[in-house]
Protein backbone atom coordinates (compact mmCIF):
# COMPACT_ATOMS: atom_id res chain seq x y z
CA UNK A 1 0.00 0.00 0.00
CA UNK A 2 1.19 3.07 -0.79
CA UNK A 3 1.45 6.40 1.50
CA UNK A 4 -0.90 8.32 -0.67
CA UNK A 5 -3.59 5.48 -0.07
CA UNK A 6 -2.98 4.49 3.72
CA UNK A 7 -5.43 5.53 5.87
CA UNK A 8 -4.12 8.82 7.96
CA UNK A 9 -4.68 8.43 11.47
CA UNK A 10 -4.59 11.70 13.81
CA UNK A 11 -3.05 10.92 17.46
CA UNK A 12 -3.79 13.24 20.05
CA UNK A 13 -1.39 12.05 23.16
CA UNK A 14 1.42 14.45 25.14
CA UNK A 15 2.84 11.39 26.54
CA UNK A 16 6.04 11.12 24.07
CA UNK A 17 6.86 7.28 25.04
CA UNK A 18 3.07 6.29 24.87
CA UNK A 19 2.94 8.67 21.50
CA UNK A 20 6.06 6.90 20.07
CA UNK A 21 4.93 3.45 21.07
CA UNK A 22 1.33 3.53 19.44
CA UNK A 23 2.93 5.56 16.14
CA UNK A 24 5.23 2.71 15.54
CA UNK A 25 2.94 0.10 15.75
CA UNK A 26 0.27 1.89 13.44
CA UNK A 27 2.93 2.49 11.02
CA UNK A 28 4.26 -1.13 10.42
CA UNK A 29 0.70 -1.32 9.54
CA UNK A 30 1.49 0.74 6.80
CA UNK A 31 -0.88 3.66 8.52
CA UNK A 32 -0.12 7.51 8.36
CA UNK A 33 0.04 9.16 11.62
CA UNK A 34 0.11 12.70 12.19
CA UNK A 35 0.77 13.32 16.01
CA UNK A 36 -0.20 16.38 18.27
CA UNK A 37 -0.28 17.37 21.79
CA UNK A 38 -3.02 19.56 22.22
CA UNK A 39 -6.78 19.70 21.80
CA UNK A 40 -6.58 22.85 19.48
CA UNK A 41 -4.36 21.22 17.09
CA UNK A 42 -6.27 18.09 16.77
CA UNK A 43 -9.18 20.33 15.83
CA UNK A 44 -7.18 22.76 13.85
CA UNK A 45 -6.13 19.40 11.52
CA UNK A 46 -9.67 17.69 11.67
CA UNK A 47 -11.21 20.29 10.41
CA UNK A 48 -8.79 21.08 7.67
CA UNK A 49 -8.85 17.38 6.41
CA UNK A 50 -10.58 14.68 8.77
CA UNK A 51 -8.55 11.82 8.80
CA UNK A 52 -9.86 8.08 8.48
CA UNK A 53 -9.58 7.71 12.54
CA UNK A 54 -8.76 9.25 15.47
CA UNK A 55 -7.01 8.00 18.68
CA UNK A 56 -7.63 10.90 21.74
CA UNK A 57 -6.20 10.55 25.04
CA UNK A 58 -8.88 11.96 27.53
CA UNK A 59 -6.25 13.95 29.66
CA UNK A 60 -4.10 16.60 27.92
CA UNK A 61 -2.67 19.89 28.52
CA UNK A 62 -5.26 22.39 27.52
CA UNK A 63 -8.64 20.16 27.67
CA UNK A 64 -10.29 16.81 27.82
CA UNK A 65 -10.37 14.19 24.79
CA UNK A 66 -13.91 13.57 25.63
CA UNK A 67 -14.96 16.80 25.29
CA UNK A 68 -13.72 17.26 22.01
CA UNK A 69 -15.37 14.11 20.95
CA UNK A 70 -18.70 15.31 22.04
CA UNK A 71 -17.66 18.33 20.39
CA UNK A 72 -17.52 16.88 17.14
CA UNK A 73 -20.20 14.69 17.61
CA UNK A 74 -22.27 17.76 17.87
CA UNK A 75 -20.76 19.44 15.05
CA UNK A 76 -22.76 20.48 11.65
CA UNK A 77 -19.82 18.79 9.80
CA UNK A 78 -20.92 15.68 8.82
CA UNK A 79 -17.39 14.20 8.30
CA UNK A 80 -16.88 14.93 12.14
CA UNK A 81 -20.08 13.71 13.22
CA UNK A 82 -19.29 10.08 11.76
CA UNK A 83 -15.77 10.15 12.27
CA UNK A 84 -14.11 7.31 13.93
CA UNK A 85 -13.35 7.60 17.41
CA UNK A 86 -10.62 5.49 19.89
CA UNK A 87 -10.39 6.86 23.33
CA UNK A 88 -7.27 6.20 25.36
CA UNK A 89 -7.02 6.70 29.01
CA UNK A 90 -4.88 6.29 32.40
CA UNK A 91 -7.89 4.82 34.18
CA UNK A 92 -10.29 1.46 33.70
CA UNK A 93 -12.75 2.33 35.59
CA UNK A 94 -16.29 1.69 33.94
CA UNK A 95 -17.22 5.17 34.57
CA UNK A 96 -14.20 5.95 32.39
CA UNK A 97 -16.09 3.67 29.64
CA UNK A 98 -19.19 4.58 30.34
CA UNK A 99 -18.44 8.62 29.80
CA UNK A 100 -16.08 7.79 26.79
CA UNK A 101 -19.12 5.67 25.20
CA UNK A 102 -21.42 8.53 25.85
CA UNK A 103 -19.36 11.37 24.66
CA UNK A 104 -19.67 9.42 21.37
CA UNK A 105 -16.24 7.21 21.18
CA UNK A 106 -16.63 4.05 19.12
CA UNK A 107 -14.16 2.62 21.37
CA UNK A 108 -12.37 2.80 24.98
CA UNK A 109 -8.77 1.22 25.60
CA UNK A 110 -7.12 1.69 29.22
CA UNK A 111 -3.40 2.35 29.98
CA UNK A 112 -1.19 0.72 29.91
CA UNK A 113 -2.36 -1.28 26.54
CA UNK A 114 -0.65 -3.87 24.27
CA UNK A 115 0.29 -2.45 20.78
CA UNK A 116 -1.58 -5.33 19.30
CA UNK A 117 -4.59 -5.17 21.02
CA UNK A 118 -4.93 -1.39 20.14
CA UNK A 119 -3.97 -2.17 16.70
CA UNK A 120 -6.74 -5.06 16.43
CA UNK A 121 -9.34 -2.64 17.71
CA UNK A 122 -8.59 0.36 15.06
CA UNK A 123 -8.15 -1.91 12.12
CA UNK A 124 -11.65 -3.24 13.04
CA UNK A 125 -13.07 0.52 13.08
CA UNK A 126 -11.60 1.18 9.82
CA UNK A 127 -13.05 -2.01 8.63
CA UNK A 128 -16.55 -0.73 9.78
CA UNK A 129 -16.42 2.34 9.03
CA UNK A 130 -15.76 0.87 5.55
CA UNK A 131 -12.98 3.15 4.77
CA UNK A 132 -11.39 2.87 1.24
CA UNK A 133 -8.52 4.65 -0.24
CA UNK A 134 -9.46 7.34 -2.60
CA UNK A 135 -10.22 6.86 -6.00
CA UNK A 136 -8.39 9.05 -8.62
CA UNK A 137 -11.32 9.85 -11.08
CA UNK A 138 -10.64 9.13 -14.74
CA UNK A 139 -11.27 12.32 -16.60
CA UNK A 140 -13.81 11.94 -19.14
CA UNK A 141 -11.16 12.51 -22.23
CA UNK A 142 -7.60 12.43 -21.96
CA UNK A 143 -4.59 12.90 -24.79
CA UNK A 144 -1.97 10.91 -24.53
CA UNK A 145 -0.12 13.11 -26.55
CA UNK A 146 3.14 11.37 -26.37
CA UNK A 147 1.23 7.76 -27.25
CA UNK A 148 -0.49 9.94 -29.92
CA UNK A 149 -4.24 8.26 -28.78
CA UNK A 150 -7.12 9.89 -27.33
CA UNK A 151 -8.88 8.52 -24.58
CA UNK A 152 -13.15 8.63 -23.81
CA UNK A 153 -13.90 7.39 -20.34
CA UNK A 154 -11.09 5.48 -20.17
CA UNK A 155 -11.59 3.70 -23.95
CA UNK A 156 -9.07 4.53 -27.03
CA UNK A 157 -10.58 6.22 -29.54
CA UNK A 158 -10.85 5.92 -33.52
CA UNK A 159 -9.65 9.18 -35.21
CA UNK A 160 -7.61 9.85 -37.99
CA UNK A 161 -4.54 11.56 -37.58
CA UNK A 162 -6.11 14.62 -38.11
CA UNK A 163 -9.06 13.94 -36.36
CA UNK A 164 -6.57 13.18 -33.27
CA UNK A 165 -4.28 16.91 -33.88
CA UNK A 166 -7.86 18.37 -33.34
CA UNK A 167 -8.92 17.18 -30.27
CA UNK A 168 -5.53 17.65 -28.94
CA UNK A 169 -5.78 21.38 -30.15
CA UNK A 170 -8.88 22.06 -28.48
CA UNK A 171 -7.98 19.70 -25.57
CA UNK A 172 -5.00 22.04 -24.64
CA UNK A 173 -7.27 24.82 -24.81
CA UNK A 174 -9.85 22.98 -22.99
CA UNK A 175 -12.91 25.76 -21.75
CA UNK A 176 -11.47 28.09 -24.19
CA UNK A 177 -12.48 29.22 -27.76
CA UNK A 178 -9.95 28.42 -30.48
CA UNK A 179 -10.85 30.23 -33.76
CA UNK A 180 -11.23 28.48 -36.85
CA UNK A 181 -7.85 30.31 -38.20
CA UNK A 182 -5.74 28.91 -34.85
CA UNK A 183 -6.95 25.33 -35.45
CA UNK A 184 -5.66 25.40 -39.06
CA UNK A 185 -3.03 26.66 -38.44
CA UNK A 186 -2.20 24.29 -35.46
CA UNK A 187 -3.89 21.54 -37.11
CA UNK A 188 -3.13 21.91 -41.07
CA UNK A 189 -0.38 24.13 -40.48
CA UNK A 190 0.79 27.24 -42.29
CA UNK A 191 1.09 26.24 -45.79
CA UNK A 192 -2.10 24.39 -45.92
CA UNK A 193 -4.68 25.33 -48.45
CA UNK A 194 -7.40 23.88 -45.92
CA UNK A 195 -10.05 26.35 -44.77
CA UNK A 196 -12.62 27.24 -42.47
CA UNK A 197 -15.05 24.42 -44.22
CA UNK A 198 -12.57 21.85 -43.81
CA UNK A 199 -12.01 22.54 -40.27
CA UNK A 200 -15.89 22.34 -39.68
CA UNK A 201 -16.35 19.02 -41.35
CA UNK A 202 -13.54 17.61 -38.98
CA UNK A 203 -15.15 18.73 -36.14
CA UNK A 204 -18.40 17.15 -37.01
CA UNK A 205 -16.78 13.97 -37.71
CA UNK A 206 -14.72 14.28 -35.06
CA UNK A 207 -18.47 14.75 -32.65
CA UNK A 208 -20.28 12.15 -34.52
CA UNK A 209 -17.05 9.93 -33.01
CA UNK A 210 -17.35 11.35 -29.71
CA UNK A 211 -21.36 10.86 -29.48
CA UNK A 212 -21.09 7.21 -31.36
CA UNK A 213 -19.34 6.33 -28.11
CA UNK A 214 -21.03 8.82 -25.67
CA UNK A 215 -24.43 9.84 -26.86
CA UNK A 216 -25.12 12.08 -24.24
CA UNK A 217 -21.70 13.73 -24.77
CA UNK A 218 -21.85 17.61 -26.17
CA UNK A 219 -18.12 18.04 -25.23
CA UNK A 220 -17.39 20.43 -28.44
CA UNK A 221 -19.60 23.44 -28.56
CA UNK A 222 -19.80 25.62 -31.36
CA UNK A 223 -19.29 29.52 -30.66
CA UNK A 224 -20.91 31.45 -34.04
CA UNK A 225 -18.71 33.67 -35.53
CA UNK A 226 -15.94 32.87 -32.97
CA UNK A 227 -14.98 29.28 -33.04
CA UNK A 228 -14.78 25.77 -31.05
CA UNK A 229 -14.92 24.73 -27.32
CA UNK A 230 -14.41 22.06 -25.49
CA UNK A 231 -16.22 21.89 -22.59
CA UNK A 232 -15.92 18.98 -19.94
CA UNK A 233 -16.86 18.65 -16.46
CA UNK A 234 -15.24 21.67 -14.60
CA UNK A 235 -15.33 24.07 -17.47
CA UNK A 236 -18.17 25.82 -19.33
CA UNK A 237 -19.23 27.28 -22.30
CA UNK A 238 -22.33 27.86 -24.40
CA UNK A 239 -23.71 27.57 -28.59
């Protein structure tokens, strides 16, 4: 598993032997941990980018783990709300559980712990909370401009050479008009005798292509008077 798709793990413990102990277990799981002492960094870093867990010891400098717990279970944030929850504390006492339970921890582990045990009991809350390393999303048409192919959802396309030098003109300028005089001229080049009608039959090949594949796709949009677009997901243009 790579660090980009292991699950980040906030720890919130001051006790650097305790802190070092439970990092180097979660990482020979192959887990990211980002460590901090205080309350107000955990919730500075959870609420920049909530992790896939988090492990809070109840006692720390400048508050209570529980507190923030309840805190986030209270929170509009939905991501903090369902985030999952291990509470660690000096004390076993089932009032300890009890309170951690009810401020909204998914689970409780007493010092001193075995590395295993907490490890066993996180990996299970991941595993609930069905947590999944994120999927890149395949953008709807890519040029491979160096494998000189074109790409629609994932699936080579069919073009003609010149078909293929005009989607990758308007693919650079993706969102952008480019006039029919730029696309010859990038396309045909300059000592073409091509013109504006030849550039408007390739593009309506070059849709009938796209839409043969896609029929719902009205990726290039034509601009009267100006020129072409192509317009994906993210961009935007208009006839």
């Amino acid at each position: 598993m790579s660090l980009g798709q292991a699950p980040r793990i906030l720890l919130l413990e001051d006790d650097p032997a305790i802190a070092g102990t439970v990092a180097f277990a979660f990482e020979r799981e192959g887990w990211r941990v980002e460590q901090v002492l205080l309350v107000r960094e955990a919730e500075r870093s959870v609420r920049a980018a909530p992790p896939a867990l988090a492990v809070l010891d109840v006692g720390l400098p400048d508050g209570n783990g529980l507190a923030l717990c309840r805190q986030w279970r209270a929170d509009a944030d939905a991501r903090l709300r369902t985030l999952p929850v291990l509470m660690l504390t000096a004390q076993g006492e089932e009032i300890d559980r009890v309170l951690g339970l009810e401020a909204g921890a998914d689970d409780y582990l007493a010092k001193p712990f075995s590395p295993r045990e907490l490890v066993a009991r996180v990996r299970a809350l991941l595993r609930r909370s069905a947590w999944s390393p994120p999927v890149a999303e395949t953008p709807l048409i890519e040029v491979d401009e160096a494998g000189q192919r074109a790409l629609l959802a994932g699936q080579p396309l069919d073009l003609t050479r010149l078909e293929l030098k005009l989607l990758q003109a308007l693919w650079r300028a993706a969102g952008r008009i480019k006039s029919r005089e730029a696309l010859l001229l990038e396309v045909w080049g300059p000592d073409c005798e091509a013109n504006d009608r030849t550039v408007d039959t390739h593009v309506k090949t070059l849709r009938a292509k796209l839409r043969e594949r896609r029929p719902d796709l009205d990726a290039i949009v034509t601009h009267r008077g100006l020129g072409y677009a192509l317009v994906l997901p993210g961009t935007t243009g208009s006839r």
